[in-house]
C-alpha atoms as a PDB file:
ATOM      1  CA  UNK A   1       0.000   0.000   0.000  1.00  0.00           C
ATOM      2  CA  UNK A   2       1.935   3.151  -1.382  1.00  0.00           C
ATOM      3  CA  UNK A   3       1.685   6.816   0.320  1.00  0.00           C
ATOM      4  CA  UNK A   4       0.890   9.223  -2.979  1.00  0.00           C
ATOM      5  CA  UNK A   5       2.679  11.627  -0.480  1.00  0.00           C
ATOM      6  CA  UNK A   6       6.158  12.423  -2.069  1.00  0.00           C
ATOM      7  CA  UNK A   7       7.194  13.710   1.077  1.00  0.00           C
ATOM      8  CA  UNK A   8       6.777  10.700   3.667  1.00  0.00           C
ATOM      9  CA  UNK A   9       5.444   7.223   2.792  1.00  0.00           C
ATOM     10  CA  UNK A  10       3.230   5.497   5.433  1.00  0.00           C
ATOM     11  CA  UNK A  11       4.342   4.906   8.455  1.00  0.00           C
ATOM     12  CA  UNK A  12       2.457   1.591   8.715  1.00  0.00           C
ATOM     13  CA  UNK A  13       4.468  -1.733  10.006  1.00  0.00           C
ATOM     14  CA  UNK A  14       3.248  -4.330   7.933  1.00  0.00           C
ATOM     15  CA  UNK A  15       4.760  -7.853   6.597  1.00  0.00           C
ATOM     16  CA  UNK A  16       6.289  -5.609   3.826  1.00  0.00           C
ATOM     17  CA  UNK A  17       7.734  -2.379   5.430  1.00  0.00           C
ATOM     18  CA  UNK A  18      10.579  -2.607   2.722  1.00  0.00           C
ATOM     19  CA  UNK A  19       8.488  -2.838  -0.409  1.00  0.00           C
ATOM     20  CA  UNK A  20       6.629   0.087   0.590  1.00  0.00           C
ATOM     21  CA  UNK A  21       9.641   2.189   1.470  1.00  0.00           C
ATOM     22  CA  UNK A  22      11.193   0.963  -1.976  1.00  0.00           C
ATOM     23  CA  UNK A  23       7.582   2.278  -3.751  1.00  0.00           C
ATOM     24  CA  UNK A  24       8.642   5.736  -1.898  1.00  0.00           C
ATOM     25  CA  UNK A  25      12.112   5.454  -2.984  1.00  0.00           C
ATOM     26  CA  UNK A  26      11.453   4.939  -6.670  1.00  0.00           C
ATOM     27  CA  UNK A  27       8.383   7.456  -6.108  1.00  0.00           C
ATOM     28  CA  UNK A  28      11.320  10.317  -5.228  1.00  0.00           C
ATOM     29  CA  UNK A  29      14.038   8.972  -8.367  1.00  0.00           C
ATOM     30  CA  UNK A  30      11.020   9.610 -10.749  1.00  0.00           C
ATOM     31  CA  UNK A  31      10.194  12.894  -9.347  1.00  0.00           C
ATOM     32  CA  UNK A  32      13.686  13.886 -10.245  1.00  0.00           C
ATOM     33  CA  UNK A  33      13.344  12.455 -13.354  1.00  0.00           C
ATOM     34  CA  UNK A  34      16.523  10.309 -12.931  1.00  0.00           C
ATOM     35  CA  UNK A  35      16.286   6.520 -14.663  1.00  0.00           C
ATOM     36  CA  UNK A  36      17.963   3.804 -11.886  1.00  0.00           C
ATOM     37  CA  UNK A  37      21.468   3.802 -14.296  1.00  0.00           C
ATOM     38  CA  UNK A  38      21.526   7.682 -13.444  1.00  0.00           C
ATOM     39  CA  UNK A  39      20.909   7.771  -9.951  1.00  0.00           C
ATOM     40  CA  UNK A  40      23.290   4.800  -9.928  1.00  0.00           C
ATOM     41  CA  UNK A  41      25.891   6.622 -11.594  1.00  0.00           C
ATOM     42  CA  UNK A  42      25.407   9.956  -8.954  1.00  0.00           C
ATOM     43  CA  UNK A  43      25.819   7.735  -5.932  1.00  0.00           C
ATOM     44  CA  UNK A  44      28.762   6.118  -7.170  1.00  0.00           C
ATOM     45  CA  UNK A  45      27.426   3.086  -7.521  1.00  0.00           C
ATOM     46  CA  UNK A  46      29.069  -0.163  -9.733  1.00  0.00           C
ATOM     47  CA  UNK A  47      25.726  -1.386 -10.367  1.00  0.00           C
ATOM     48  CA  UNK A  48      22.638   0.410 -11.618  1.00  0.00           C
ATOM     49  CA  UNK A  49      20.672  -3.061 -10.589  1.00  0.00           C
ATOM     50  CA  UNK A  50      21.142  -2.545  -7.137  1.00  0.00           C
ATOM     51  CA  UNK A  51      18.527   0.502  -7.175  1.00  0.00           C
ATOM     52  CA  UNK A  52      16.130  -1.807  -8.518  1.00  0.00           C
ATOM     53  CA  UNK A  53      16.828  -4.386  -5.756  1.00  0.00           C
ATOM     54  CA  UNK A  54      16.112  -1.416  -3.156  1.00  0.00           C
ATOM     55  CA  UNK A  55      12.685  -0.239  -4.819  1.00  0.00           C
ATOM     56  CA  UNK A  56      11.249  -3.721  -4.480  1.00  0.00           C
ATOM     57  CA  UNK A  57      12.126  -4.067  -1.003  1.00  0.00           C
ATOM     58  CA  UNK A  58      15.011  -6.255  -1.854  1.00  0.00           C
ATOM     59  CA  UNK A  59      17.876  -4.233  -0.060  1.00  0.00           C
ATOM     60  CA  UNK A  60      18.924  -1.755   2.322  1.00  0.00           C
ATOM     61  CA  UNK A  61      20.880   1.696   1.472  1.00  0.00           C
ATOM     62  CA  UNK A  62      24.210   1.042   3.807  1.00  0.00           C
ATOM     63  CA  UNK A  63      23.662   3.669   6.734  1.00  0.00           C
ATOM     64  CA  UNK A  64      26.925   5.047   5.858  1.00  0.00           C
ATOM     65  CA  UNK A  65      25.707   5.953   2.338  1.00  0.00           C
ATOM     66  CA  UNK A  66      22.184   7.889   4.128  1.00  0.00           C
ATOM     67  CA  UNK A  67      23.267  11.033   3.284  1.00  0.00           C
ATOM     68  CA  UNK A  68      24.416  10.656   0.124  1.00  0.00           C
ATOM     69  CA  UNK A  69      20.828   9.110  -1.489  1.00  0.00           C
ATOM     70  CA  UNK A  70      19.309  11.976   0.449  1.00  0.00           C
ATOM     71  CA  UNK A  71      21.037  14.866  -1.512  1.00  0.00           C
ATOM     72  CA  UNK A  72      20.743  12.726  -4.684  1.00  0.00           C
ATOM     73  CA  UNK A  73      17.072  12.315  -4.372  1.00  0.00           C
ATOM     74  CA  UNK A  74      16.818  16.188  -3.052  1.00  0.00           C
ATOM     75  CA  UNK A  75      15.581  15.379   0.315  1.00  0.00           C
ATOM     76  CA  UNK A  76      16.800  17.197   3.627  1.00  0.00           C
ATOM     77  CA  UNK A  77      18.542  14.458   4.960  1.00  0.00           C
ATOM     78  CA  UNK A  78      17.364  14.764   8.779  1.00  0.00           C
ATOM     79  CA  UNK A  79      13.201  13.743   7.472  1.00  0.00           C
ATOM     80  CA  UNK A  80      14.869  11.196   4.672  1.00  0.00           C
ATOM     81  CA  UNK A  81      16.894   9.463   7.629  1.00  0.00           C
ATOM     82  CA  UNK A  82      14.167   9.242  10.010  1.00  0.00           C
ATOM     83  CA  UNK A  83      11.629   7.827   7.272  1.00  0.00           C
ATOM     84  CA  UNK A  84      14.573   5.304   6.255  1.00  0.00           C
ATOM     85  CA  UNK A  85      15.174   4.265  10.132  1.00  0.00           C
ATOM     86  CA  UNK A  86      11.470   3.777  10.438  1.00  0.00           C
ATOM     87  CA  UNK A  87      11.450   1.184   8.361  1.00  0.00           C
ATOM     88  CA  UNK A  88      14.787  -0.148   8.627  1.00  0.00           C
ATOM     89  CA  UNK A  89      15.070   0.028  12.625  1.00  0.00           C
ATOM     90  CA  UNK A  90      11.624   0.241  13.438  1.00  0.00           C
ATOM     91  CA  UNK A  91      12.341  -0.872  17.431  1.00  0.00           C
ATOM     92  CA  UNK A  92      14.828   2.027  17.379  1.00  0.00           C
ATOM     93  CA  UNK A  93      12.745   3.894  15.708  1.00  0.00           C
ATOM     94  CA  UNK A  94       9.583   4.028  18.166  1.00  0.00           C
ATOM     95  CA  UNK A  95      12.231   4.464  21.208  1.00  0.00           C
ATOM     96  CA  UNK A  96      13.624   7.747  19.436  1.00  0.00           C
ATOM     97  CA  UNK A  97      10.338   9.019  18.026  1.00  0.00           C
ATOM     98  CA  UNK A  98       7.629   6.960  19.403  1.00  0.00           C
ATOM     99  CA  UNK A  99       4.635   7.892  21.756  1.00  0.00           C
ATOM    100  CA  UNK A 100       6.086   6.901  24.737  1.00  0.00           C
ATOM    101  CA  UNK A 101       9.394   8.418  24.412  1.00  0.00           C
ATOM    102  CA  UNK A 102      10.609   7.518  28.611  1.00  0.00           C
ATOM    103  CA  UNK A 103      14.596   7.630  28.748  1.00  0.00           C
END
Protein backbone atom coordinates (compact mmCIF):
# COMPACT_ATOMS: atom_id res chain seq x y z
CA UNK A 1 0.00 0.00 0.00
CA UNK A 2 1.94 3.15 -1.38
CA UNK A 3 1.68 6.82 0.32
CA UNK A 4 0.89 9.22 -2.98
CA UNK A 5 2.68 11.63 -0.48
CA UNK A 6 6.16 12.42 -2.07
CA UNK A 7 7.19 13.71 1.08
CA UNK A 8 6.78 10.70 3.67
CA UNK A 9 5.44 7.22 2.79
CA UNK A 10 3.23 5.50 5.43
CA UNK A 11 4.34 4.91 8.46
CA UNK A 12 2.46 1.59 8.71
CA UNK A 13 4.47 -1.73 10.01
CA UNK A 14 3.25 -4.33 7.93
CA UNK A 15 4.76 -7.85 6.60
CA UNK A 16 6.29 -5.61 3.83
CA UNK A 17 7.73 -2.38 5.43
CA UNK A 18 10.58 -2.61 2.72
CA UNK A 19 8.49 -2.84 -0.41
CA UNK A 20 6.63 0.09 0.59
CA UNK A 21 9.64 2.19 1.47
CA UNK A 22 11.19 0.96 -1.98
CA UNK A 23 7.58 2.28 -3.75
CA UNK A 24 8.64 5.74 -1.90
CA UNK A 25 12.11 5.45 -2.98
CA UNK A 26 11.45 4.94 -6.67
CA UNK A 27 8.38 7.46 -6.11
CA UNK A 28 11.32 10.32 -5.23
CA UNK A 29 14.04 8.97 -8.37
CA UNK A 30 11.02 9.61 -10.75
CA UNK A 31 10.19 12.89 -9.35
CA UNK A 32 13.69 13.89 -10.24
CA UNK A 33 13.34 12.46 -13.35
CA UNK A 34 16.52 10.31 -12.93
CA UNK A 35 16.29 6.52 -14.66
CA UNK A 36 17.96 3.80 -11.89
CA UNK A 37 21.47 3.80 -14.30
CA UNK A 38 21.53 7.68 -13.44
CA UNK A 39 20.91 7.77 -9.95
CA UNK A 40 23.29 4.80 -9.93
CA UNK A 41 25.89 6.62 -11.59
CA UNK A 42 25.41 9.96 -8.95
CA UNK A 43 25.82 7.74 -5.93
CA UNK A 44 28.76 6.12 -7.17
CA UNK A 45 27.43 3.09 -7.52
CA UNK A 46 29.07 -0.16 -9.73
CA UNK A 47 25.73 -1.39 -10.37
CA UNK A 48 22.64 0.41 -11.62
CA UNK A 49 20.67 -3.06 -10.59
CA UNK A 50 21.14 -2.55 -7.14
CA UNK A 51 18.53 0.50 -7.18
CA UNK A 52 16.13 -1.81 -8.52
CA UNK A 53 16.83 -4.39 -5.76
CA UNK A 54 16.11 -1.42 -3.16
CA UNK A 55 12.68 -0.24 -4.82
CA UNK A 56 11.25 -3.72 -4.48
CA UNK A 57 12.13 -4.07 -1.00
CA UNK A 58 15.01 -6.26 -1.85
CA UNK A 59 17.88 -4.23 -0.06
CA UNK A 60 18.92 -1.75 2.32
CA UNK A 61 20.88 1.70 1.47
CA UNK A 62 24.21 1.04 3.81
CA UNK A 63 23.66 3.67 6.73
CA UNK A 64 26.93 5.05 5.86
CA UNK A 65 25.71 5.95 2.34
CA UNK A 66 22.18 7.89 4.13
CA UNK A 67 23.27 11.03 3.28
CA UNK A 68 24.42 10.66 0.12
CA UNK A 69 20.83 9.11 -1.49
CA UNK A 70 19.31 11.98 0.45
CA UNK A 71 21.04 14.87 -1.51
CA UNK A 72 20.74 12.73 -4.68
CA UNK A 73 17.07 12.32 -4.37
CA UNK A 74 16.82 16.19 -3.05
CA UNK A 75 15.58 15.38 0.32
CA UNK A 76 16.80 17.20 3.63
CA UNK A 77 18.54 14.46 4.96
CA UNK A 78 17.36 14.76 8.78
CA UNK A 79 13.20 13.74 7.47
CA UNK A 80 14.87 11.20 4.67
CA UNK A 81 16.89 9.46 7.63
CA UNK A 82 14.17 9.24 10.01
CA UNK A 83 11.63 7.83 7.27
CA UNK A 84 14.57 5.30 6.25
CA UNK A 85 15.17 4.26 10.13
CA UNK A 86 11.47 3.78 10.44
CA UNK A 87 11.45 1.18 8.36
CA UNK A 88 14.79 -0.15 8.63
CA UNK A 89 15.07 0.03 12.62
CA UNK A 90 11.62 0.24 13.44
CA UNK A 91 12.34 -0.87 17.43
CA UNK A 92 14.83 2.03 17.38
CA UNK A 93 12.75 3.89 15.71
CA UNK A 94 9.58 4.03 18.17
CA UNK A 95 12.23 4.46 21.21
CA UNK A 96 13.62 7.75 19.44
CA UNK A 97 10.34 9.02 18.03
CA UNK A 98 7.63 6.96 19.40
CA UNK A 99 4.63 7.89 21.76
CA UNK A 100 6.09 6.90 24.74
CA UNK A 101 9.39 8.42 24.41
CA UNK A 102 10.61 7.52 28.61
CA UNK A 103 14.60 7.63 28.75
Amino acid sequence: MANNNKTSPALARDKEPRVELGVWLRSLREERGLSQRQLANQLSLDYYTFISQLETGRGKIPSSRYLDWAKALGQDPKPFMKILLSYYEPEAYDILFGDNQEV
